[in-house]
PDB file of N, CA and C in Angstrom:
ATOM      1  N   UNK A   1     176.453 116.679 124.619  1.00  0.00           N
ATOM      2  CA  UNK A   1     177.447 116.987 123.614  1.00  0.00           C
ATOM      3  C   UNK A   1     177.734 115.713 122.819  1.00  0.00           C
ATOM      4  N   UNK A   2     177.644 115.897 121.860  1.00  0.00           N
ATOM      5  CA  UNK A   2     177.761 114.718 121.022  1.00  0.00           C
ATOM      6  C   UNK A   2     179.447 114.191 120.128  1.00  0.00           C
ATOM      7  N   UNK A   3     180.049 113.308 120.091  1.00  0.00           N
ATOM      8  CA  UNK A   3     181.192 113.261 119.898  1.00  0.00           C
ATOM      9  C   UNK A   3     181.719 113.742 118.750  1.00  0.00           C
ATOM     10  N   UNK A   4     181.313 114.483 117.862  1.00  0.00           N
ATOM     11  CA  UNK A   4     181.847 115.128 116.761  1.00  0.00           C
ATOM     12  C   UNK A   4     181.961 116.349 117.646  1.00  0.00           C
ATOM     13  N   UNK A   5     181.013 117.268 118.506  1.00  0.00           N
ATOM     14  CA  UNK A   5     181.151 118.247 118.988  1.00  0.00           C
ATOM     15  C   UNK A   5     182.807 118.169 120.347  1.00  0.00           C
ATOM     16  N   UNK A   6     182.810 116.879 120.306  1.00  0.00           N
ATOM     17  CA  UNK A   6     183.760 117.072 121.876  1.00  0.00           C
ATOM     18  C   UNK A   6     185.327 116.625 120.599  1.00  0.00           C
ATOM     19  N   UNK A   7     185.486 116.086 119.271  1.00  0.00           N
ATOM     20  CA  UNK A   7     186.852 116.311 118.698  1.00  0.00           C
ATOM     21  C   UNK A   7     186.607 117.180 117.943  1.00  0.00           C
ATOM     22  N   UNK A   8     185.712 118.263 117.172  1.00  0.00           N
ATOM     23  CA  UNK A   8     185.966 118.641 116.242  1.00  0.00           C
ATOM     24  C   UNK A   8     186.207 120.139 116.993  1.00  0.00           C
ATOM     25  N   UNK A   9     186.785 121.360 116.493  1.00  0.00           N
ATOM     26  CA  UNK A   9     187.606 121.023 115.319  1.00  0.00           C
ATOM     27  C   UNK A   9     189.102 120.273 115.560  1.00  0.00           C
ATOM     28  N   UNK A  10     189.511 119.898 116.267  1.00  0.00           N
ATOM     29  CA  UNK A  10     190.846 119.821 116.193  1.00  0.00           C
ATOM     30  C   UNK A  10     191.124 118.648 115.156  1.00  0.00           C
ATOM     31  N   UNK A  11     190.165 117.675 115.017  1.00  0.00           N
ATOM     32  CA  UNK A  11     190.281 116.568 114.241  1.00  0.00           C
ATOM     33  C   UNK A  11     190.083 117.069 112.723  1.00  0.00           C
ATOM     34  N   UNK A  12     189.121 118.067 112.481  1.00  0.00           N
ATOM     35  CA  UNK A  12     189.095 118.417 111.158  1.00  0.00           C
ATOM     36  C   UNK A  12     188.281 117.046 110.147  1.00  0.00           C
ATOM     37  N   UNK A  13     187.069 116.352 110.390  1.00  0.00           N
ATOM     38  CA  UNK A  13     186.737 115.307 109.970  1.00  0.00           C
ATOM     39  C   UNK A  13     185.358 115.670 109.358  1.00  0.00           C
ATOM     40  N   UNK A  14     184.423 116.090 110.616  1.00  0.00           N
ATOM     41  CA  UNK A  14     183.403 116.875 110.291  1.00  0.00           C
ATOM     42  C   UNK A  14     183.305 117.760 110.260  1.00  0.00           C
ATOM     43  N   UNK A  15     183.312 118.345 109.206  1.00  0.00           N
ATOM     44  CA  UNK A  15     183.533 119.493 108.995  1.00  0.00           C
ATOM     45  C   UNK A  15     182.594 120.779 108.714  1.00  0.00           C
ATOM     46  N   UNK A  16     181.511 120.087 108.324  1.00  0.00           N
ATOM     47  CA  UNK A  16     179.925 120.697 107.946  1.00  0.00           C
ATOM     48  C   UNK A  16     179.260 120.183 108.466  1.00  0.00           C
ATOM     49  N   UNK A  17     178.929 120.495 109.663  1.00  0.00           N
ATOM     50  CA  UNK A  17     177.889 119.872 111.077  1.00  0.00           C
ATOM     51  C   UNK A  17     176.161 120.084 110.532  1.00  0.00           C
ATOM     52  N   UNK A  18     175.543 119.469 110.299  1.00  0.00           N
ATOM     53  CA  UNK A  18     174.011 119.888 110.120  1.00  0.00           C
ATOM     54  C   UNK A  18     172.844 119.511 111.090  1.00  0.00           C
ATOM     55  N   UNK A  19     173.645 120.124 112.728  1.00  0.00           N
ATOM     56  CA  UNK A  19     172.319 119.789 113.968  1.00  0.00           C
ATOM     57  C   UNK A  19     171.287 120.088 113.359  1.00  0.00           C
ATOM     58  N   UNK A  20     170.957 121.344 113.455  1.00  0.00           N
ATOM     59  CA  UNK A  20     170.061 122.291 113.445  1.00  0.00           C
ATOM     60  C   UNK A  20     169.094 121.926 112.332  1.00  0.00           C
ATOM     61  N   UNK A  21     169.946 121.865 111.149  1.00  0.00           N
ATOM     62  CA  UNK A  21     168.841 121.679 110.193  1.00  0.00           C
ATOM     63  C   UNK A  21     168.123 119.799 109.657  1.00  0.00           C
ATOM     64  N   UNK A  22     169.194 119.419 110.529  1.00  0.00           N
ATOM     65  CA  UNK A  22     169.174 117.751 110.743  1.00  0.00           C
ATOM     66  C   UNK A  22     167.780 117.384 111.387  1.00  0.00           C
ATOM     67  N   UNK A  23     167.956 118.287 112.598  1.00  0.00           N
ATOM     68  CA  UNK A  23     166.564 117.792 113.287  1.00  0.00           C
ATOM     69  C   UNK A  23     165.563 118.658 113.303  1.00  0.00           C
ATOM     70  N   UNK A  24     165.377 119.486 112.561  1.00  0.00           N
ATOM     71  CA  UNK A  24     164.226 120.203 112.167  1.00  0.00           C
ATOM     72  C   UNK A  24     163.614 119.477 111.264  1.00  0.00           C
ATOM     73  N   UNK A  25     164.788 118.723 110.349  1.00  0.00           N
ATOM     74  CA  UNK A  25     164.147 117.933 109.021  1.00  0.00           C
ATOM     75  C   UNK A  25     163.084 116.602 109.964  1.00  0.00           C
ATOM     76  N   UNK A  26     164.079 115.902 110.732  1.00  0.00           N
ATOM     77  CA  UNK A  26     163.835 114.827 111.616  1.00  0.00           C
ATOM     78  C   UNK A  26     162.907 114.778 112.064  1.00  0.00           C
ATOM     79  N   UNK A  27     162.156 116.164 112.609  1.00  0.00           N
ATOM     80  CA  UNK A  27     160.836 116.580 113.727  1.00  0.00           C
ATOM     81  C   UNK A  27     159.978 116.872 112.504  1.00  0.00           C
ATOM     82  N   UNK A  28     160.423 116.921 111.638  1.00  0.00           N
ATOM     83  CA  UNK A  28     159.237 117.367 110.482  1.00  0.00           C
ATOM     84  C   UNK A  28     159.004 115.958 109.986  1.00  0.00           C
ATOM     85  N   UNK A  29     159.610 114.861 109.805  1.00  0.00           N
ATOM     86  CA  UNK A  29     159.424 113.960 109.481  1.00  0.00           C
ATOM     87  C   UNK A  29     158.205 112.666 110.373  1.00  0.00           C
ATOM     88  N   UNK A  30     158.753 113.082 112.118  1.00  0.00           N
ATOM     89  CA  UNK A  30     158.129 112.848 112.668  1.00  0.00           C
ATOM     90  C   UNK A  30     156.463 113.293 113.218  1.00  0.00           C
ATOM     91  N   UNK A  31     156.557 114.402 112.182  1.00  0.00           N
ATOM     92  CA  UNK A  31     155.172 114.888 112.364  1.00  0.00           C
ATOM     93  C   UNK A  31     154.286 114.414 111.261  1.00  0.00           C
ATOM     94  N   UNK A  32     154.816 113.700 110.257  1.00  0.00           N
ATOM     95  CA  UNK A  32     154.364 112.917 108.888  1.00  0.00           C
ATOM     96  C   UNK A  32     154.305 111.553 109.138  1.00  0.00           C
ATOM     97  N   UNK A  33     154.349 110.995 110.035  1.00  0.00           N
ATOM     98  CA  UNK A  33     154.663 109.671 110.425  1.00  0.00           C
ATOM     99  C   UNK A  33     153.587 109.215 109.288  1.00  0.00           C
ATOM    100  N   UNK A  34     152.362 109.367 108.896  1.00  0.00           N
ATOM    101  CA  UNK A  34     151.366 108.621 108.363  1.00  0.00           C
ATOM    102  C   UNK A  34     152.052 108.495 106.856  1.00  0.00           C
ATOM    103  N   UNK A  35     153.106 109.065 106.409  1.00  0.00           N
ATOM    104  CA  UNK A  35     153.713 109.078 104.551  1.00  0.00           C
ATOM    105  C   UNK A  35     153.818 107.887 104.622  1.00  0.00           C
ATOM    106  N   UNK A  36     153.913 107.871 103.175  1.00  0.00           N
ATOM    107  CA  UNK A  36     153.891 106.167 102.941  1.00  0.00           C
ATOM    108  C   UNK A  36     155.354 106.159 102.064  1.00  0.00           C
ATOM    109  N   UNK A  37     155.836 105.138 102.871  1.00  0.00           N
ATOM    110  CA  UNK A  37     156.801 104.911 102.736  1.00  0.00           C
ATOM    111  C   UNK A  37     157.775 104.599 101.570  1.00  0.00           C
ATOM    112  N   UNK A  38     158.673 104.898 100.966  1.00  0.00           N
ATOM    113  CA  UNK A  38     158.897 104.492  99.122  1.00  0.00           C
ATOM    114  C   UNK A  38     160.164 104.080  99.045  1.00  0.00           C
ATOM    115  N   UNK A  39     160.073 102.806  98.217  1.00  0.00           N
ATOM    116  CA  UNK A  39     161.560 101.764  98.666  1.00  0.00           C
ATOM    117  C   UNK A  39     162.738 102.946  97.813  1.00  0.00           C
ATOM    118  N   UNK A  40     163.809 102.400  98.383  1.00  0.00           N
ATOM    119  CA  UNK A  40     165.097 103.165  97.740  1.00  0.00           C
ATOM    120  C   UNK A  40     165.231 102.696  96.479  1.00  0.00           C
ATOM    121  N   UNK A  41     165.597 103.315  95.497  1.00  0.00           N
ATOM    122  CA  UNK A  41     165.973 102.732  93.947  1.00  0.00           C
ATOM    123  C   UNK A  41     167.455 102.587  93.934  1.00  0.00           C
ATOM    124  N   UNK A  42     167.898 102.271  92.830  1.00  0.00           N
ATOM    125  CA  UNK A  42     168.853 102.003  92.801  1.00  0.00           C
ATOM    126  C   UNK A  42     169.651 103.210  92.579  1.00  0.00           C
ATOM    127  N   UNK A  43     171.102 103.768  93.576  1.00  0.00           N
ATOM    128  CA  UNK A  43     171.678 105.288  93.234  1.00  0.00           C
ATOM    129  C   UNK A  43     172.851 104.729  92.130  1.00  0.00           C
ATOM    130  N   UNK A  44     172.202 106.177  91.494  1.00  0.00           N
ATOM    131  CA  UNK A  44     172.931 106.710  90.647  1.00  0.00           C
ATOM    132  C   UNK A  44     174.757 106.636  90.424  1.00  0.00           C
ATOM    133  N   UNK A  45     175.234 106.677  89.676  1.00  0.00           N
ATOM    134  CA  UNK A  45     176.951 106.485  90.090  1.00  0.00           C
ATOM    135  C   UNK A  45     177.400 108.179  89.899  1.00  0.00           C
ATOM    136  N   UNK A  46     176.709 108.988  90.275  1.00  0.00           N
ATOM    137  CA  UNK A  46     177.125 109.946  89.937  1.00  0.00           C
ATOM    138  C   UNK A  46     178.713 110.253  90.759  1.00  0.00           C
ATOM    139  N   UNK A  47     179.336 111.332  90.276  1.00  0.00           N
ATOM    140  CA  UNK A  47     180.798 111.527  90.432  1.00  0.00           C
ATOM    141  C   UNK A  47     180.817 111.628  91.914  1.00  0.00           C
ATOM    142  N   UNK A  48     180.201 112.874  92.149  1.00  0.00           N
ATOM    143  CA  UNK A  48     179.717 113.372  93.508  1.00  0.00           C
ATOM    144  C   UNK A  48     178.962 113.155  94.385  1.00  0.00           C
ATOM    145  N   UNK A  49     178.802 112.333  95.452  1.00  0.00           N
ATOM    146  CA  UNK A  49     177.559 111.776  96.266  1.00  0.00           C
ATOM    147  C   UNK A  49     177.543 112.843  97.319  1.00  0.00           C
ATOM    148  N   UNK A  50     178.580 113.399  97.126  1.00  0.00           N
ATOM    149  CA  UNK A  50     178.195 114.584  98.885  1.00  0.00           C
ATOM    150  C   UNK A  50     177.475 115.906  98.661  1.00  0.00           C
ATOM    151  N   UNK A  51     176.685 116.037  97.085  1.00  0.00           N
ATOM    152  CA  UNK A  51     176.312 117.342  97.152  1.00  0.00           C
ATOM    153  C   UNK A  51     174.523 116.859  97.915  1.00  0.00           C
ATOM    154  N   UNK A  52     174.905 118.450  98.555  1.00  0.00           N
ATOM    155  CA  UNK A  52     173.542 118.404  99.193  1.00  0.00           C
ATOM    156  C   UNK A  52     172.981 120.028  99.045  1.00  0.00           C
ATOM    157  N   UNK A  53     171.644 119.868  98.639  1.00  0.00           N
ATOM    158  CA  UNK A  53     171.017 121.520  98.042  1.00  0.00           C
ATOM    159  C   UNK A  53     171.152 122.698  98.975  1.00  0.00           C
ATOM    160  N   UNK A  54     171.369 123.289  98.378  1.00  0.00           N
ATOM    161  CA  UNK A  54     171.669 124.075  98.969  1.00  0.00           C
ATOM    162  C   UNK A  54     172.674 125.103  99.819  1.00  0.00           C
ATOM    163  N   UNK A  55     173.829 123.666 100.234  1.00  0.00           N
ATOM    164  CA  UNK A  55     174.880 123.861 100.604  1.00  0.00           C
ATOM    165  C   UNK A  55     176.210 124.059  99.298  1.00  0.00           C
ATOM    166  N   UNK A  56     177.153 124.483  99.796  1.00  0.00           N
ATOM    167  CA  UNK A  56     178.199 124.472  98.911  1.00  0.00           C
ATOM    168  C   UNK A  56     179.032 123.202  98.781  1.00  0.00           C
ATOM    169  N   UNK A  57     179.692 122.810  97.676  1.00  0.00           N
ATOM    170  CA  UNK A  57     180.108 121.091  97.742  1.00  0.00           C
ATOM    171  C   UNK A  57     181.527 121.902  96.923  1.00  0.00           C
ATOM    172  N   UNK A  58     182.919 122.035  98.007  1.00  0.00           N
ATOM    173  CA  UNK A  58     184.117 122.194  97.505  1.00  0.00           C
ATOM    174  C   UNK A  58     184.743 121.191  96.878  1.00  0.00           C
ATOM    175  N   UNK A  59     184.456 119.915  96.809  1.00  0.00           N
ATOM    176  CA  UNK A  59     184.971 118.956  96.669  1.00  0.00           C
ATOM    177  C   UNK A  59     186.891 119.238  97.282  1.00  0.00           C
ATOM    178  N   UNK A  60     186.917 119.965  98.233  1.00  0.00           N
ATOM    179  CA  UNK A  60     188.154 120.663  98.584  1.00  0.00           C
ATOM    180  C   UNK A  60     188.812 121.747  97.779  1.00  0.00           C
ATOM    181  N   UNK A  61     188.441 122.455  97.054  1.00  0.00           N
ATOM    182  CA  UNK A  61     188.680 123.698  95.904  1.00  0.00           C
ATOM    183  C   UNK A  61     188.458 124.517  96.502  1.00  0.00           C
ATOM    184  N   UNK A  62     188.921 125.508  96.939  1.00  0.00           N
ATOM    185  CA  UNK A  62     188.844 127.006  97.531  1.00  0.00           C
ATOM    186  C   UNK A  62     187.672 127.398  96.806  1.00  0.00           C
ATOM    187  N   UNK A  63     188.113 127.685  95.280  1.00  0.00           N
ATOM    188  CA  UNK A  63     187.415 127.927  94.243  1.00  0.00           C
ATOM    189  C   UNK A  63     186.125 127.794  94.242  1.00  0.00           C
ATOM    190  N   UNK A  64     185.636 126.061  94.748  1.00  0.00           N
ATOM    191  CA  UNK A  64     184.161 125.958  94.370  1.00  0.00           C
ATOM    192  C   UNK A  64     183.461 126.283  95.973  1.00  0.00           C
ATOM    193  N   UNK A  65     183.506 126.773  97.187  1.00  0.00           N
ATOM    194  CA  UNK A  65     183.465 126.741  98.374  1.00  0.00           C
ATOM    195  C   UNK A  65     182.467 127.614  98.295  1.00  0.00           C
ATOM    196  N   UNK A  66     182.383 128.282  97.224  1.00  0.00           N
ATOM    197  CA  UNK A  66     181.108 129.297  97.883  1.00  0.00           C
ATOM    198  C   UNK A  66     179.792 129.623  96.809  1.00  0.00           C
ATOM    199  N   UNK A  67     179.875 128.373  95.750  1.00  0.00           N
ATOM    200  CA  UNK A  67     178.611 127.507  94.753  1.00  0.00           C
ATOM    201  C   UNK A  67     178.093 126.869  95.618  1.00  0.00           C
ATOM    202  N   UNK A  68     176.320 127.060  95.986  1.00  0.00           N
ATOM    203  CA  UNK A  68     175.465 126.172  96.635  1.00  0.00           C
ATOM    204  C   UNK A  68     175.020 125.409  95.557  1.00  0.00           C
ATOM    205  N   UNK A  69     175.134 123.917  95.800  1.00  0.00           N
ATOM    206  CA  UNK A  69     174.455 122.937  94.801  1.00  0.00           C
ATOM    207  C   UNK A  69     172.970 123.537  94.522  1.00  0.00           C
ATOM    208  N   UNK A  70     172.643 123.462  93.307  1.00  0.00           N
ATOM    209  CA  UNK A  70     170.937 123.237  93.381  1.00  0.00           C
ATOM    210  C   UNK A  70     170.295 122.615  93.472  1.00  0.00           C
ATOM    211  N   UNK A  71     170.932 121.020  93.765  1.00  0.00           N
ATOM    212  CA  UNK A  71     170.402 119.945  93.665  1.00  0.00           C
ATOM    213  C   UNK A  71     170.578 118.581  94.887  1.00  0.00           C
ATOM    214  N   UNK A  72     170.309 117.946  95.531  1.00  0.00           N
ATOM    215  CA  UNK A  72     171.054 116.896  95.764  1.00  0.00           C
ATOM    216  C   UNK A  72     171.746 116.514  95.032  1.00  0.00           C
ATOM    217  N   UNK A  73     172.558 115.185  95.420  1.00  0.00           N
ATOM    218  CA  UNK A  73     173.449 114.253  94.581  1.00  0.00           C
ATOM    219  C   UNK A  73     171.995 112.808  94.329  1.00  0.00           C
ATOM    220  N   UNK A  74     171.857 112.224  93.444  1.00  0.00           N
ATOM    221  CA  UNK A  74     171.443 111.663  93.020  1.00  0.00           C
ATOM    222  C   UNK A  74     170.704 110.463  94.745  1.00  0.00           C
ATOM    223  N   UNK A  75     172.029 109.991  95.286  1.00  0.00           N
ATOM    224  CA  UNK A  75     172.065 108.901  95.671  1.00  0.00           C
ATOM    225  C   UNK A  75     171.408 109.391  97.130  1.00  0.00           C
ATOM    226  N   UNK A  76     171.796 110.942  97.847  1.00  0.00           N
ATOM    227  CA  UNK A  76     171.429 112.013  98.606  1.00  0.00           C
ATOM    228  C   UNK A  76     169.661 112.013  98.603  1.00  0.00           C
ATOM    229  N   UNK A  77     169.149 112.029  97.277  1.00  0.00           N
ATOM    230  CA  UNK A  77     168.060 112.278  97.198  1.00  0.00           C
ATOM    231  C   UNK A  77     167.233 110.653  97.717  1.00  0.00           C
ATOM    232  N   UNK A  78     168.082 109.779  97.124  1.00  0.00           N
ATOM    233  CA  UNK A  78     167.266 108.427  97.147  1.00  0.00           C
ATOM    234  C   UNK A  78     167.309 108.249  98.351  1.00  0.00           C
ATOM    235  N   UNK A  79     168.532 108.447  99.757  1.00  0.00           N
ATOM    236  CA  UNK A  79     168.575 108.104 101.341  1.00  0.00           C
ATOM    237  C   UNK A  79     167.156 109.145 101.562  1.00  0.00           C
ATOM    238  N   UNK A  80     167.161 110.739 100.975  1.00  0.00           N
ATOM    239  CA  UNK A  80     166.311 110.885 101.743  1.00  0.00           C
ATOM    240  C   UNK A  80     164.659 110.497 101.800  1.00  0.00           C
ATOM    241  N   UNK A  81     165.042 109.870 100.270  1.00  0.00           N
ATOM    242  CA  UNK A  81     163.512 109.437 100.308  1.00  0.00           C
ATOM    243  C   UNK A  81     162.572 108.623 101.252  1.00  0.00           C
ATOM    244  N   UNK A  82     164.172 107.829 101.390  1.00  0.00           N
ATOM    245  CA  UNK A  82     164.217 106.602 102.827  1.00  0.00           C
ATOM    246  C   UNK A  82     164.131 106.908 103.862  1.00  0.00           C
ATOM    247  N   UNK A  83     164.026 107.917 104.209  1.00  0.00           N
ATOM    248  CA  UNK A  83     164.020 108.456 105.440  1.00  0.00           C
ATOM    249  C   UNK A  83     164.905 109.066 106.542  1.00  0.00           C
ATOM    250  N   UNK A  84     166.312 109.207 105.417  1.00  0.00           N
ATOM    251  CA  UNK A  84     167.623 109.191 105.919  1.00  0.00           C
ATOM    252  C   UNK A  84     167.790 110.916 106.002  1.00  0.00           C
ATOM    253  N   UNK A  85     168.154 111.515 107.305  1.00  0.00           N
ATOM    254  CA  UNK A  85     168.614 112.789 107.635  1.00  0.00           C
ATOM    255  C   UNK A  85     169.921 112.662 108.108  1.00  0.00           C
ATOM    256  N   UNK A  86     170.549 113.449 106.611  1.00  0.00           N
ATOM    257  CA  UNK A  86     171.803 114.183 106.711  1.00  0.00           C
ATOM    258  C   UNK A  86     172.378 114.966 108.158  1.00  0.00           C
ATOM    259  N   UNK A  87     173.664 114.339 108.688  1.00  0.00           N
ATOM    260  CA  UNK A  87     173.769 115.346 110.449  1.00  0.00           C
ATOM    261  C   UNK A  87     174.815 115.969 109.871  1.00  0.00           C
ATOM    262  N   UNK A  88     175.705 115.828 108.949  1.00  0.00           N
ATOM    263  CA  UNK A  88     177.081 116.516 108.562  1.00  0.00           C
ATOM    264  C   UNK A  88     177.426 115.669 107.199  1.00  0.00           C
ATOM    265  N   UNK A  89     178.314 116.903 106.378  1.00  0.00           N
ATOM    266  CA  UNK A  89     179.529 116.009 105.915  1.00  0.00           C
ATOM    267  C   UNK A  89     181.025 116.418 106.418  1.00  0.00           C
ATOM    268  N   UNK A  90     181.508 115.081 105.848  1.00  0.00           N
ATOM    269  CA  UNK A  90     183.145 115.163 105.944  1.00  0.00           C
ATOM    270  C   UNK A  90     184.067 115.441 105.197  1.00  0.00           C
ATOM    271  N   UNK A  91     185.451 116.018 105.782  1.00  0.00           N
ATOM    272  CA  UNK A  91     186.337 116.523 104.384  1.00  0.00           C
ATOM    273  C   UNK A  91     186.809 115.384 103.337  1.00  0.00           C
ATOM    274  N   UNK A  92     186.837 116.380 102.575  1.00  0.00           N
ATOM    275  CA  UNK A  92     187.330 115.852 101.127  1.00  0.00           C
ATOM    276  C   UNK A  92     188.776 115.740 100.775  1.00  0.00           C
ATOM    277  N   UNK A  93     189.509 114.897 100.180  1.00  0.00           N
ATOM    278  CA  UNK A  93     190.440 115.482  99.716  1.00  0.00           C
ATOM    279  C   UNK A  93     190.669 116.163  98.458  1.00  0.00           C
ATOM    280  N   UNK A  94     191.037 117.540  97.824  1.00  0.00           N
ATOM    281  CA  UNK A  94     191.099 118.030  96.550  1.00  0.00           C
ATOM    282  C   UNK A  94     190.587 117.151  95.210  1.00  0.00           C
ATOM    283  N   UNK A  95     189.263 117.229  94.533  1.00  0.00           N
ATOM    284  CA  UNK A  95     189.139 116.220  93.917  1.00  0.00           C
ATOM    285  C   UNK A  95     188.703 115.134  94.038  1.00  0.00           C
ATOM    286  N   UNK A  96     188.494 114.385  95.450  1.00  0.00           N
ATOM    287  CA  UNK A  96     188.566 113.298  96.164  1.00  0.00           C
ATOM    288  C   UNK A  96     189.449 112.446  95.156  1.00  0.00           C
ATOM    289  N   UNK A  97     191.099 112.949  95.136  1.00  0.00           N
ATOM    290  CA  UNK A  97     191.548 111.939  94.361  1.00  0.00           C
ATOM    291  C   UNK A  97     193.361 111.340  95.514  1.00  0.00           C
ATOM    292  N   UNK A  98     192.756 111.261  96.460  1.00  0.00           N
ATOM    293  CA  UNK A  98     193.900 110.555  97.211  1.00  0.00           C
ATOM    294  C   UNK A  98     193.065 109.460  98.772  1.00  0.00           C
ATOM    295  N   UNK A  99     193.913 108.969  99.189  1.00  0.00           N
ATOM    296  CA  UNK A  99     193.030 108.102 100.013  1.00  0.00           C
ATOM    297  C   UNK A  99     193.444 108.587 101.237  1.00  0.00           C
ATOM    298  N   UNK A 100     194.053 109.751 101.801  1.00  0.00           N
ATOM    299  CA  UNK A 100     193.711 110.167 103.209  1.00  0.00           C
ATOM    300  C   UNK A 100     193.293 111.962 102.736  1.00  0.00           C
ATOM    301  N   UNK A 101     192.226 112.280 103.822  1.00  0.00           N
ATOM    302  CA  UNK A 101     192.119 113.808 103.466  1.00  0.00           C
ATOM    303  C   UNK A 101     193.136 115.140 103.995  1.00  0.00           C
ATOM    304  N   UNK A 102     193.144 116.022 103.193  1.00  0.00           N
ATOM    305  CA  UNK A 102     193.799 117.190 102.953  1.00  0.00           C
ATOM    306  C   UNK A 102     193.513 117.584 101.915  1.00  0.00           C
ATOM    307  N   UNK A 103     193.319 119.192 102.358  1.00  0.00           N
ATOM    308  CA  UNK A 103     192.557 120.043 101.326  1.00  0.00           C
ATOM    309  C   UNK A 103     192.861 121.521 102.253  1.00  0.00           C
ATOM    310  N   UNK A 104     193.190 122.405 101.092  1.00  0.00           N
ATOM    311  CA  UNK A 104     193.505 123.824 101.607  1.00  0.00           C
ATOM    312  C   UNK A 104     192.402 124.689 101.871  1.00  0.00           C
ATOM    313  N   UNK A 105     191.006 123.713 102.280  1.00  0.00           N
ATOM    314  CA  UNK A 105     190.236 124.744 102.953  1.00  0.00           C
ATOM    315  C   UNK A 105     190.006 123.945 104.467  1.00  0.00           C
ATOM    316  N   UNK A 106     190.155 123.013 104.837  1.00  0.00           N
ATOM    317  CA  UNK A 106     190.150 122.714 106.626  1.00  0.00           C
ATOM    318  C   UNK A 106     191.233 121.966 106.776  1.00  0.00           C
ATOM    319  N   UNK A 107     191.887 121.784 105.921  1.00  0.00           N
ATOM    320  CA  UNK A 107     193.531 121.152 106.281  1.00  0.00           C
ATOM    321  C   UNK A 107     193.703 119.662 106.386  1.00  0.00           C
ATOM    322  N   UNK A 108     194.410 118.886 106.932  1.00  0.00           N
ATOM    323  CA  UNK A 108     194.769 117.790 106.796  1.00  0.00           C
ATOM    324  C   UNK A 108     193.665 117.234 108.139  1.00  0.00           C
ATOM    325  N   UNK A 109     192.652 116.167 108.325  1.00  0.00           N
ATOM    326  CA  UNK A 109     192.130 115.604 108.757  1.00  0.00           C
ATOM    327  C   UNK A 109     192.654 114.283 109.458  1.00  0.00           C
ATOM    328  N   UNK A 110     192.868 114.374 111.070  1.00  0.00           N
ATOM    329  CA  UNK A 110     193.244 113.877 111.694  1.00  0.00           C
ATOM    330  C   UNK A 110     193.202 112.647 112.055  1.00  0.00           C
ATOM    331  N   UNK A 111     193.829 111.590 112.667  1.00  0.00           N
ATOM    332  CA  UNK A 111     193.437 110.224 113.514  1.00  0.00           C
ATOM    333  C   UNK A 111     193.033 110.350 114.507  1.00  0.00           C
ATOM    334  N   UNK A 112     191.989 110.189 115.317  1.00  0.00           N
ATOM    335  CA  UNK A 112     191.881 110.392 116.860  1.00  0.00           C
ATOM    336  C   UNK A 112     192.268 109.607 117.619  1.00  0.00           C
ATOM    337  N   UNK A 113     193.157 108.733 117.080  1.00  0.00           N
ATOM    338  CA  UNK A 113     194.062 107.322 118.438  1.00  0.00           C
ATOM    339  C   UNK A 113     195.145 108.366 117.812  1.00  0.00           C
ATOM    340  N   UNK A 114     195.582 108.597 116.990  1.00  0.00           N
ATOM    341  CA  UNK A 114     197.046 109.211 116.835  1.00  0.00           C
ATOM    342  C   UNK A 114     197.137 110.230 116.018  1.00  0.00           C
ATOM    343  N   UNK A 115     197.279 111.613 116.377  1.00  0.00           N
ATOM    344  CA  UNK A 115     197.300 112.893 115.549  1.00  0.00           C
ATOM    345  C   UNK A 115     198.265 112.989 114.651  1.00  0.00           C
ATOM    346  N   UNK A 116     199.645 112.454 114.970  1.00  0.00           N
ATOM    347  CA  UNK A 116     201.231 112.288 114.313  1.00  0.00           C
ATOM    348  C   UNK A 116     200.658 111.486 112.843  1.00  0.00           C
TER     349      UNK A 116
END
């Protein structure tokens, strides 16, 4: 069990777990071992770095929760070029425009030394 699995949900942090499709990507990668390898470029400043294809990117909006990106996020695409597999993302706050999260689709996102 891995430690997102032994706080979540009560912590509300990770919120979009991607085992499954994490290490399918991972084992597929490892079956390519011979690719040749391609340096990271420089990412993009795009607004949004957490969209990932396929999935839906609320940025915490009820509203946008059930639009699957069509795309990566710019900077998404360049980790994976690197070799980087996505395991989850984390909540947002509405907008991402405050510096602790809360958002009215998984709620206020916890401390795990202190829930208060």
């Amino acid at each position: 069990m891995t430690g997102s699995e032994t706080c979540e949900p009560a912590l509300r942090a990770v919120v979009e777990p991607l085992g499954e499709s994490a290490m399918a990507q991972a084992e597929a990668m490892d079956a390519d071992r011979g690719r040749a390898a391609r340096a990271l470029g420089p990412t993009d400043h795009d607004q949004d770095q957490r969209r990932l294809q396929g999935l839906p990117n609320s940025n915490g909006i009820p509203a946008l929760n059930q639009i699957p990106c069509v795309a990566d996020a710019p900077v998404v695409a360049n980790l994976r070029a690197g070799g980087v597999v996505p395991i989850g993302r984390s909540s947002t706050p509405e907008f991402s425009l405050r510096w602790f999260t809360s958002n009215p689709i998984y709620g206020r996102t916890l401390n795990p030394w202190d829930k208060a």
